[in-house]
Protein backbone atom coordinates (compact mmCIF):
# COMPACT_ATOMS: atom_id res chain seq x y z
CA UNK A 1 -18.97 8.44 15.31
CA UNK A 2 -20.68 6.51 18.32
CA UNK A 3 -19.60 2.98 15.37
CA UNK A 4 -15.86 4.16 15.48
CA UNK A 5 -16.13 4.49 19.58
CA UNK A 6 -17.64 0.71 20.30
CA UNK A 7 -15.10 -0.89 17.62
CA UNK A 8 -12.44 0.78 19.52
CA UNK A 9 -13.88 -0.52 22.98
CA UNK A 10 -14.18 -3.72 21.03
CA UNK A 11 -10.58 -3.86 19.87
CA UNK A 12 -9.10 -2.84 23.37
CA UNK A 13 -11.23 -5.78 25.02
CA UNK A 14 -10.09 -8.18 22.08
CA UNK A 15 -6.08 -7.62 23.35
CA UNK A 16 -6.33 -7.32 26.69
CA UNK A 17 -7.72 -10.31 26.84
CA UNK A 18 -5.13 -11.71 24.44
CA UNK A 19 -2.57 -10.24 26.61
CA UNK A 20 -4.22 -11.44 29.96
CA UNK A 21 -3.87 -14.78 28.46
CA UNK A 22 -0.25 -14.33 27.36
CA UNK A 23 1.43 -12.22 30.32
CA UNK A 24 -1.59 -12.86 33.36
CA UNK A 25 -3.34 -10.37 34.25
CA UNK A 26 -1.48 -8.65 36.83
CA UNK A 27 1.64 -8.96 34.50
CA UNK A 28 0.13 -6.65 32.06
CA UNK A 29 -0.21 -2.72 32.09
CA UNK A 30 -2.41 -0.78 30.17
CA UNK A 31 0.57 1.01 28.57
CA UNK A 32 1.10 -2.94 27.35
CA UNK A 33 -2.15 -2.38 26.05
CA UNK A 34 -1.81 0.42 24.48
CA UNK A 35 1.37 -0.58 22.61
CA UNK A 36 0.13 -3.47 20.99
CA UNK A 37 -3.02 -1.52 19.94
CA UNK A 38 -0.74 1.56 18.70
CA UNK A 39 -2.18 4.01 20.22
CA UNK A 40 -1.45 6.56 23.03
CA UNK A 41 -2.23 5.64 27.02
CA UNK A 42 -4.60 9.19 27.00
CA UNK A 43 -6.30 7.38 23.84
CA UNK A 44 -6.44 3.86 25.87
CA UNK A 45 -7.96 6.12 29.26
CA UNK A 46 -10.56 7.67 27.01
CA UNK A 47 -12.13 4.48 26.78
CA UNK A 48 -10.65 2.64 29.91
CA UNK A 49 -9.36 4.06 33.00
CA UNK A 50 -7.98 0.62 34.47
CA UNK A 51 -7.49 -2.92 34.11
CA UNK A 52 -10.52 -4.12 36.09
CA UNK A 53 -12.99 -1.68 33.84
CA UNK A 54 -11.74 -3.59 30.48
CA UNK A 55 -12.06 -6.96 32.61
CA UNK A 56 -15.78 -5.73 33.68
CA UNK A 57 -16.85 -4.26 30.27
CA UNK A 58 -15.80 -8.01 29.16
CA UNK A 59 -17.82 -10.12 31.45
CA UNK A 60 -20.68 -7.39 31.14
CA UNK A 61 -21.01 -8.35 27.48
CA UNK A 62 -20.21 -12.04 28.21
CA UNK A 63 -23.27 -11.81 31.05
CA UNK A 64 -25.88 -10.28 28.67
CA UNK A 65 -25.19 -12.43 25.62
CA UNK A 66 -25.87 -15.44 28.67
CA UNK A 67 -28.95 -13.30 29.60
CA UNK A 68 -30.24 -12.71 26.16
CA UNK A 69 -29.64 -16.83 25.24
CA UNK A 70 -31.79 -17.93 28.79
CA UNK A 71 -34.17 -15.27 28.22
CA UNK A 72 -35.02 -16.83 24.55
CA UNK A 73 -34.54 -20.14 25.61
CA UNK A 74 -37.08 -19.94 28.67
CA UNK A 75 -39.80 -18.87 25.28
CA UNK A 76 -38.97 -22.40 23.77
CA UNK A 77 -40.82 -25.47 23.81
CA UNK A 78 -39.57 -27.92 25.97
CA UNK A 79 -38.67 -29.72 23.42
CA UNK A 80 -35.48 -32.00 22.06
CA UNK A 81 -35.31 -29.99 18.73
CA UNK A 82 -35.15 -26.79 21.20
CA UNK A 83 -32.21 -28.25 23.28
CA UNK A 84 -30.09 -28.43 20.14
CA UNK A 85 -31.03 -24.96 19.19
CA UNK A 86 -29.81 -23.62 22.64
CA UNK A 87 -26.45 -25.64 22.21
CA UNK A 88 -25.94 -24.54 18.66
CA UNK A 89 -26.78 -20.97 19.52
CA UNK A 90 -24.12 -21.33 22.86
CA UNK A 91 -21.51 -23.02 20.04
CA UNK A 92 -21.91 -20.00 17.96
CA UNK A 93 -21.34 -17.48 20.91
CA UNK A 94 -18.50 -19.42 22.35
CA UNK A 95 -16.95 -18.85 18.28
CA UNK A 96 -17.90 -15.34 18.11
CA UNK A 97 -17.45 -13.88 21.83
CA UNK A 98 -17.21 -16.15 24.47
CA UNK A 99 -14.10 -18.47 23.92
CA UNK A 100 -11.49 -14.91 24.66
CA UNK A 101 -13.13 -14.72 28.02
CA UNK A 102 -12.99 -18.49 28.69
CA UNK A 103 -9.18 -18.70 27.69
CA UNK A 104 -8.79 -15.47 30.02
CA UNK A 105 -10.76 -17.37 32.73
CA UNK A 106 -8.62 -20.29 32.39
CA UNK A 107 -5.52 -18.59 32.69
CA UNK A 108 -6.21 -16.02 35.11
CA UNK A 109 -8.29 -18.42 37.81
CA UNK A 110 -7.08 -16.43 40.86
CA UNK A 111 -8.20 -13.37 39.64
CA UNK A 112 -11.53 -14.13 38.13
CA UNK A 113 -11.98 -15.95 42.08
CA UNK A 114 -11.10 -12.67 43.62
CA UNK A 115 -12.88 -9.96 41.29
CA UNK A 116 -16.57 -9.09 41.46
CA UNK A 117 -16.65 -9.66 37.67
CA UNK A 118 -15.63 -13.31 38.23
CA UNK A 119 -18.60 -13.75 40.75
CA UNK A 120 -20.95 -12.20 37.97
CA UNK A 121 -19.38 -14.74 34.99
CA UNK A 122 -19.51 -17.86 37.57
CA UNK A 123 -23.48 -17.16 38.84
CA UNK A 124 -24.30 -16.95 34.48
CA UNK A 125 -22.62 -20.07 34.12
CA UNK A 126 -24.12 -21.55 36.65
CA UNK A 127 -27.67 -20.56 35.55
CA UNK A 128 -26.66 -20.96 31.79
CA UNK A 129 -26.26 -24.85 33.55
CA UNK A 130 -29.97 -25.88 33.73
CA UNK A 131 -31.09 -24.16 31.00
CA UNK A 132 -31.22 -27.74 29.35
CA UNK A 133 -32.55 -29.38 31.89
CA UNK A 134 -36.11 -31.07 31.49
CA UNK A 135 -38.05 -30.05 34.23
CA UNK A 136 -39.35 -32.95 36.35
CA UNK A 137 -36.62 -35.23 34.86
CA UNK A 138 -34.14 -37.91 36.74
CA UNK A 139 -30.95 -37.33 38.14
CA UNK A 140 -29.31 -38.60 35.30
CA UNK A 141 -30.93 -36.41 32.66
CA UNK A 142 -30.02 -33.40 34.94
CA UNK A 143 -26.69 -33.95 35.20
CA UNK A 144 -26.40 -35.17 31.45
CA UNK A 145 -27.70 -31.24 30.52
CA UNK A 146 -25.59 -29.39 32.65
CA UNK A 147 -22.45 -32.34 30.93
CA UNK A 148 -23.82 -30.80 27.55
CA UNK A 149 -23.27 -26.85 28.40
CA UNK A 150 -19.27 -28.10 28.91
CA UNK A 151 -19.19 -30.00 26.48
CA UNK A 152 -19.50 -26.92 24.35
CA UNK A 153 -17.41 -25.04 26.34
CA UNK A 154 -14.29 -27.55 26.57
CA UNK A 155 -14.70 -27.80 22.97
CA UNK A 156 -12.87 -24.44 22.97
CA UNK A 157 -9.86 -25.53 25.43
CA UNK A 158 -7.49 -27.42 22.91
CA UNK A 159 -5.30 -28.22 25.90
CA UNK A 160 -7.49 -30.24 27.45
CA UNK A 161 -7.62 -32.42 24.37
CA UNK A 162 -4.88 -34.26 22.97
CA UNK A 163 -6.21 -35.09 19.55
CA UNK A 164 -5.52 -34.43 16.08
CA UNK A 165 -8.21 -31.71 15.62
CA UNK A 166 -8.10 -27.85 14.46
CA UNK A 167 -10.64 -25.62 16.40
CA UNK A 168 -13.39 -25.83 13.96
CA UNK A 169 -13.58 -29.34 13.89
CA UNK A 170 -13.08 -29.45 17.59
CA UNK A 171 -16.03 -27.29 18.51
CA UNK A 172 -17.92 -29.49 16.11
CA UNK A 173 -17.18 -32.73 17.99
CA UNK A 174 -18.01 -30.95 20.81
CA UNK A 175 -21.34 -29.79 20.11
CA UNK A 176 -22.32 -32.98 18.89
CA UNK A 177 -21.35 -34.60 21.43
CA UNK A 178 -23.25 -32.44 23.68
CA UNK A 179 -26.42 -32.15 21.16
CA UNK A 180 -26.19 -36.51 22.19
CA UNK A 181 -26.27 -35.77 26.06
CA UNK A 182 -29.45 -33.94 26.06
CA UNK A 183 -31.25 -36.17 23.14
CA UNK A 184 -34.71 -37.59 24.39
């Protein structure tokens, strides 16, 4: 039973985000929500009472998937191989979980600037930044690390990028690319 409760938690994140990104998020109501899912509003409440607990049941799982990828990365090696781990394992999230809350993010700047959930999402970031970074390293190095962590991130905004690439092959280039920034 407890399976059939998270998927449905899982499903009403999935499109409210999807409609965040379509309507904005103050342009959508949960009754929106509950339409597209099909179910009733008492159904929608059992899970979610507002707008803002969807948003910050979102950016909690967002913040501990960021907290589970620093926590493992701070056991690595210090090593180049390990960088390229990190990034793959950061590609792979932004594919599986991330790149909703990113697009949602994009979209909805003024209210991810004005929401306690926002601040939560930008301080991860933020420390998700130097988790490449080679301690002791120039200027240049530093800044090429934090480059790589958006790299792999813009690889999932394809209006940013006017080229002739599906999202798969995008978030390829884009990892690569970034895997190249924080090469020894």
């Amino acid at each position: 039973m407890a399976g059939r409760r998270t998927d449905t938690r899982e499903r009403i994140q999935q499109v409210a985000l999807e409609l965040f990104a379509e309507r904005g998020y103050d342009k959508t109501s949960l009754q929106e929500v509950a339409e597209r899912l099909e179910i009733t509003r008492p159904a929608l409440y059992y899970h979610f009472r507002t707008k803002e607990d969807i948003l910050a049941s979102v950016v909690d799982r967002l913040c501990d998937s960021i907290d589970e990828l620093m926590a493992w990365a701070a056991e690595q090696p210090r090593t180049a191989e390990s960088r390229r781990e990190i990034l793959r394992r950061m590609a792979g999230l932004m594919e599986d979980q991330w790149r909703p809350m990113f697009r949602f993010a994009q979209v909805n700047q003024g209210v991810m600037q004005h929401n306690v959930a926002g601040e939560r999402m930008r301080s991860r970031i933020v420390g998700m930044l130097s988790v490449l970074a080679v301690p002791g390293a120039d200027a240049v190095k530093q800044f090429e690390a934090r480059l790589a962590v958006f790299a792999v991130i813009l690889g999932s905004a394809p209006f940013l990028f006017d080229m002739d690439l599906d999202e798969a092959e995008r978030a390829d280039v884009a990892l690569e690319v970034a895997a190249k920034l924080v090469a020894d």
